[in-house]
PDB file of N, CA and C in Angstrom:
ATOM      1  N   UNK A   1       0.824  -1.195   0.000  1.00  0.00           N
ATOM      2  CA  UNK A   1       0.000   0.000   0.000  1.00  0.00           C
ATOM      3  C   UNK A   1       0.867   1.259   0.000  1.00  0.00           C
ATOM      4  N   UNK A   2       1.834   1.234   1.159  1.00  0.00           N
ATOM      5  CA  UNK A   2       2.686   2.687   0.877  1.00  0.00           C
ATOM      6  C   UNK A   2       3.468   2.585  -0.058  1.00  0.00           C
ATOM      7  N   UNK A   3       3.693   1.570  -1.465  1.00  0.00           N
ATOM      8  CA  UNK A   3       4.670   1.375  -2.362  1.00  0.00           C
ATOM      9  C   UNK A   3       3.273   2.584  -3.600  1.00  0.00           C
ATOM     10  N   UNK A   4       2.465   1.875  -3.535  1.00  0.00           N
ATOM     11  CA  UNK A   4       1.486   2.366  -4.155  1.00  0.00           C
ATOM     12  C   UNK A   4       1.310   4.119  -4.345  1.00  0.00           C
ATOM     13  N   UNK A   5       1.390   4.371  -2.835  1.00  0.00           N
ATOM     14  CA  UNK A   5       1.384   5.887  -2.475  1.00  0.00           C
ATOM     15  C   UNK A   5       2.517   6.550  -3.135  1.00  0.00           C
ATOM     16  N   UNK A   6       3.866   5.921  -3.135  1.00  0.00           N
ATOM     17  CA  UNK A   6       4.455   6.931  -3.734  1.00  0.00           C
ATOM     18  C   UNK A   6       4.697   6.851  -4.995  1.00  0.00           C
ATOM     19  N   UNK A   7       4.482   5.777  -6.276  1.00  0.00           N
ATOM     20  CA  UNK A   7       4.424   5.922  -7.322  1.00  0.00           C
ATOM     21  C   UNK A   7       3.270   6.877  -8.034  1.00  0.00           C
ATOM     22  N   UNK A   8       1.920   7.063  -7.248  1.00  0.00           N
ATOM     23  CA  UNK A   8       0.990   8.184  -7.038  1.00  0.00           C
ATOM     24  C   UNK A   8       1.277   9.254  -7.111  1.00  0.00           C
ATOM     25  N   UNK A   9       2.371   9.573  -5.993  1.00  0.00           N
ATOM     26  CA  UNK A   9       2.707  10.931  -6.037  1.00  0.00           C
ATOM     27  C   UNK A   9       3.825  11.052  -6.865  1.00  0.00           C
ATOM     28  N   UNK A  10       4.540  10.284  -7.498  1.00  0.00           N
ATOM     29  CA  UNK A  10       5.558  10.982  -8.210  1.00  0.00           C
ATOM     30  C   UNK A  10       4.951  11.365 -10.125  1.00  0.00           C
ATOM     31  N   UNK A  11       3.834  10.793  -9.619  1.00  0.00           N
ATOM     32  CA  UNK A  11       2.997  10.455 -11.079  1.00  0.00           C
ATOM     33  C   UNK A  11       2.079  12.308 -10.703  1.00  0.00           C
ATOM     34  N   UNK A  12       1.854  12.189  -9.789  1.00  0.00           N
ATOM     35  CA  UNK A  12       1.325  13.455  -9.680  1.00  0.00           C
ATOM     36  C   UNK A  12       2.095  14.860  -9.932  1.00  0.00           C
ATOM     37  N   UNK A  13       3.194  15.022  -9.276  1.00  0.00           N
ATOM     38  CA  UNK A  13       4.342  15.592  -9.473  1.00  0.00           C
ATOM     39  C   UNK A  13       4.950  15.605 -10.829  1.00  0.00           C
ATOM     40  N   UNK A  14       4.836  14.358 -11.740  1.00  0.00           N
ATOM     41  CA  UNK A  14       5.440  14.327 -12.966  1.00  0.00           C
ATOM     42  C   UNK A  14       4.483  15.330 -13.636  1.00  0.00           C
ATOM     43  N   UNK A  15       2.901  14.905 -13.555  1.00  0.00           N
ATOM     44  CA  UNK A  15       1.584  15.625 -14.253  1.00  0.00           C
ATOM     45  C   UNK A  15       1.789  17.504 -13.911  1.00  0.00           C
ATOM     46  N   UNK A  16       2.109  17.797 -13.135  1.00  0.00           N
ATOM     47  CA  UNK A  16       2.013  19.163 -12.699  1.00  0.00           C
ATOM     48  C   UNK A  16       3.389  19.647 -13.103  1.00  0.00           C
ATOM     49  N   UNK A  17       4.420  18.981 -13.087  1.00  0.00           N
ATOM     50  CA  UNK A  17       5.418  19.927 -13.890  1.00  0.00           C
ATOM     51  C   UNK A  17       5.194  19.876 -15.519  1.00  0.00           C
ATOM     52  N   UNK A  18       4.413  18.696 -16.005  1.00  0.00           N
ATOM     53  CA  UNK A  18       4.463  18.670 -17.279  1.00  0.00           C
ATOM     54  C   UNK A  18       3.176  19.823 -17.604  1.00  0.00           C
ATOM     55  N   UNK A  19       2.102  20.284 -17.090  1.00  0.00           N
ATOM     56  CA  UNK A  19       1.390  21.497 -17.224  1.00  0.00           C
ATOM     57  C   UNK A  19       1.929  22.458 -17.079  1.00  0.00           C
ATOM     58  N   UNK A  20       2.988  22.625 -15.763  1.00  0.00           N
ATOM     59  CA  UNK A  20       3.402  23.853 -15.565  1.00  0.00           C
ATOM     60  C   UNK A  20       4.226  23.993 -16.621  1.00  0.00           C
ATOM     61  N   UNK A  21       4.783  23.535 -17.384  1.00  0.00           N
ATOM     62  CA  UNK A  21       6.252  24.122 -18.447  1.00  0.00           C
ATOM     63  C   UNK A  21       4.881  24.432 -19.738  1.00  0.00           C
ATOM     64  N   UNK A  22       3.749  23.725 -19.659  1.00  0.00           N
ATOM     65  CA  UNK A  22       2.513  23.718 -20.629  1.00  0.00           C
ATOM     66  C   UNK A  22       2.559  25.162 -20.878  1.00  0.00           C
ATOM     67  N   UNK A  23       1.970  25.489 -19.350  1.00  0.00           N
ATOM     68  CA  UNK A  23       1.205  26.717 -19.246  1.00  0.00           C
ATOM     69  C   UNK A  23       2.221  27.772 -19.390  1.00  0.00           C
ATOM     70  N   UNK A  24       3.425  27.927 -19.136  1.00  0.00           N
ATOM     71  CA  UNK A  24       4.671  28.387 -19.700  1.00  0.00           C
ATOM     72  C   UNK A  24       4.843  29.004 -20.820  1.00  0.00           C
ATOM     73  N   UNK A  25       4.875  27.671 -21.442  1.00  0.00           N
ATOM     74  CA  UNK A  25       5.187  27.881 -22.719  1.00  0.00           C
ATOM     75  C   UNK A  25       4.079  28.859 -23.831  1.00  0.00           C
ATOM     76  N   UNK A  26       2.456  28.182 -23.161  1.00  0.00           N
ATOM     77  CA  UNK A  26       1.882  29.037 -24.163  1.00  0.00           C
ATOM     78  C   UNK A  26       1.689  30.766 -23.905  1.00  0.00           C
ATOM     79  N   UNK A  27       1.899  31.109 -22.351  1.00  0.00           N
ATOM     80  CA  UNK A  27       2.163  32.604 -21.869  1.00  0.00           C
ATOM     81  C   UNK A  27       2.715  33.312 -22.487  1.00  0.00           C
ATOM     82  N   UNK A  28       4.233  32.297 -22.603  1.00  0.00           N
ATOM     83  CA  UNK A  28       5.696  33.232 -23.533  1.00  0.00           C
ATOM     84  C   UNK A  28       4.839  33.324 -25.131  1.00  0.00           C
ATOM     85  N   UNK A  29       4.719  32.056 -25.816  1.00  0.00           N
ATOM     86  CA  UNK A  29       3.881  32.476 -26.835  1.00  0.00           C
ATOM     87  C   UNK A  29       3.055  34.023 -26.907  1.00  0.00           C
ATOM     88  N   UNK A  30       1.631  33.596 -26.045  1.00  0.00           N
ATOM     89  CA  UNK A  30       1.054  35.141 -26.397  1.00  0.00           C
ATOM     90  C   UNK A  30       1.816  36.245 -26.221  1.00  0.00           C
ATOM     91  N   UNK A  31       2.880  35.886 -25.647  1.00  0.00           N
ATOM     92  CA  UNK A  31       3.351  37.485 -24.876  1.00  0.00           C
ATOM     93  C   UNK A  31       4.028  37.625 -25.827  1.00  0.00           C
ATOM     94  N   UNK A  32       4.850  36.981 -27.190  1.00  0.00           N
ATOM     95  CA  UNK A  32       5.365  37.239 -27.854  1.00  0.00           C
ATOM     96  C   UNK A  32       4.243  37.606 -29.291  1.00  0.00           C
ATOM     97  N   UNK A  33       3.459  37.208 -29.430  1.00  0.00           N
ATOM     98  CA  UNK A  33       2.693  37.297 -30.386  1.00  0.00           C
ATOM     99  C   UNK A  33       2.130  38.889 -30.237  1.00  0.00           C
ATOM    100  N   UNK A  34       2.142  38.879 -28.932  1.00  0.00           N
ATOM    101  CA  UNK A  34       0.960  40.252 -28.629  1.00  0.00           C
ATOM    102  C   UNK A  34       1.832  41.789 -28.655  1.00  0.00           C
ATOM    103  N   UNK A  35       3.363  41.818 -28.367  1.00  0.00           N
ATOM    104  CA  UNK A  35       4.242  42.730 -28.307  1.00  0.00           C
ATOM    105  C   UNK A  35       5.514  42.446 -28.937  1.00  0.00           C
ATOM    106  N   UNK A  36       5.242  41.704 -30.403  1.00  0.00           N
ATOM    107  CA  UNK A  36       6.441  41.104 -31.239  1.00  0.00           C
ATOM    108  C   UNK A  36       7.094  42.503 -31.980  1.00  0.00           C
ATOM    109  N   UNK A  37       6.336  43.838 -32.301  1.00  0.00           N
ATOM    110  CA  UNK A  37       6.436  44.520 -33.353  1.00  0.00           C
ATOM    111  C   UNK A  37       7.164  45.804 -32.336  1.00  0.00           C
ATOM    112  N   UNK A  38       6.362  45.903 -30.813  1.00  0.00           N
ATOM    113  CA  UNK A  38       6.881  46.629 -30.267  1.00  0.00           C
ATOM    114  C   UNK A  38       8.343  46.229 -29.040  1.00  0.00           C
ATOM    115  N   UNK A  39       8.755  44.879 -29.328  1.00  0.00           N
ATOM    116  CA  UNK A  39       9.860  44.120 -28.490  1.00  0.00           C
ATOM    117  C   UNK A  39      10.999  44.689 -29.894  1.00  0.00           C
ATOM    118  N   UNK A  40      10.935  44.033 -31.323  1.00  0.00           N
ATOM    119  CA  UNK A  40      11.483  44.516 -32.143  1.00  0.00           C
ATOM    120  C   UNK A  40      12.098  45.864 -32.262  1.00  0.00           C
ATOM    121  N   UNK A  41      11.340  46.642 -32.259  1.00  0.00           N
ATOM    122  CA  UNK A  41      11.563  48.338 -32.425  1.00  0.00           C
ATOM    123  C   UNK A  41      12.231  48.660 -31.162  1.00  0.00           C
ATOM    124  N   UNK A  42      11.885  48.402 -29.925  1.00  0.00           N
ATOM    125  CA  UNK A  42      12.892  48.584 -28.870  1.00  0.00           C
ATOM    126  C   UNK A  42      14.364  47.958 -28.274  1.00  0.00           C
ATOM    127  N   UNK A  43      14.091  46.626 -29.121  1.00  0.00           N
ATOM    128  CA  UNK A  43      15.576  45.897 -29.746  1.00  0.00           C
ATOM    129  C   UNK A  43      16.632  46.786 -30.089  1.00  0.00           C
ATOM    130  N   UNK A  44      16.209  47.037 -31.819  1.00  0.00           N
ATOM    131  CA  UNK A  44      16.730  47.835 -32.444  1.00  0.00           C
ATOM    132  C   UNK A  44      17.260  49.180 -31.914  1.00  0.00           C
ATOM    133  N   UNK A  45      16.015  49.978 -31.442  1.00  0.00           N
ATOM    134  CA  UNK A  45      16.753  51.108 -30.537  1.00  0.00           C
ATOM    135  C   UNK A  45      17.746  51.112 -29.522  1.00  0.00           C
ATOM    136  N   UNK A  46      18.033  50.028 -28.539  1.00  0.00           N
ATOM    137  CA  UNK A  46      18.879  50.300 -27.690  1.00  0.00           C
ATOM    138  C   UNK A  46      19.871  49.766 -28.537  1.00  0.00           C
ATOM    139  N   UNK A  47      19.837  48.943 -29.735  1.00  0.00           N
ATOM    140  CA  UNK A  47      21.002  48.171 -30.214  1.00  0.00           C
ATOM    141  C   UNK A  47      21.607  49.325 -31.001  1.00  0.00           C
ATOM    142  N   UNK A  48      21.075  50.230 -31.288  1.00  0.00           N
ATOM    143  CA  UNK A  48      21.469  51.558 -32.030  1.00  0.00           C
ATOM    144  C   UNK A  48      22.239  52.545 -31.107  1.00  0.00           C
ATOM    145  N   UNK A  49      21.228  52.585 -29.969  1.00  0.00           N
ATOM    146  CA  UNK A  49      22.492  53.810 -28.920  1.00  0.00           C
ATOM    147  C   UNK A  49      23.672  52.728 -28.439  1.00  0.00           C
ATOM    148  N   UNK A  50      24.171  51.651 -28.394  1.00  0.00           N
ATOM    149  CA  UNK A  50      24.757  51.407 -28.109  1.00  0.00           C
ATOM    150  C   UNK A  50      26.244  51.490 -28.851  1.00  0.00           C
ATOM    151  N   UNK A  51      25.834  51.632 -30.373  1.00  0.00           N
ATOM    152  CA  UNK A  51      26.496  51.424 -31.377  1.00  0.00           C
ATOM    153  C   UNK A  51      27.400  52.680 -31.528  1.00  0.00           C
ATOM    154  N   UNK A  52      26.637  53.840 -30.769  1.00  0.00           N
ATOM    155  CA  UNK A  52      26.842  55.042 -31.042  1.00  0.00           C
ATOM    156  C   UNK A  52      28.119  55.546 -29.616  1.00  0.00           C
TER     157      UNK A  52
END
C-alpha cells in the first residue's frame, strides 16, 4: 500500500510539472505574439544607442 502511495505521487508531481512548463510555454507564446512589433523596435533602438 505505501509502495502504491508513492508511485501516485511521483505520477502526480510528474503531471504538474508537465502542465506547468505547458502553461509556460503558451504565456511566452502570447506574450510574444501580442508585443512582437513593439519588443522589435525597442531591440533595435537600444542596439542603435549602443552602437553610437
Amino acid at each position: 500500500m505505501g509502495e502504491t502511495n508513492i508511485i501516485l505521487f511521483f505520477l502526480h508531481i510528474a503531471g504538474a510539472a508537465a502542465l506547468l512548463i505547458w502553461s509556460v510555454r503558451l504565456v511566452r507564446t502570447g506574450v510574444e505574439r501580442a508585443f512582437f512589433v513593439q519588443l522589435r523596435l525597442w531591440l533595435r533602438r537600444s542596439a542603435n544607442k549602443h552602437r553610437t
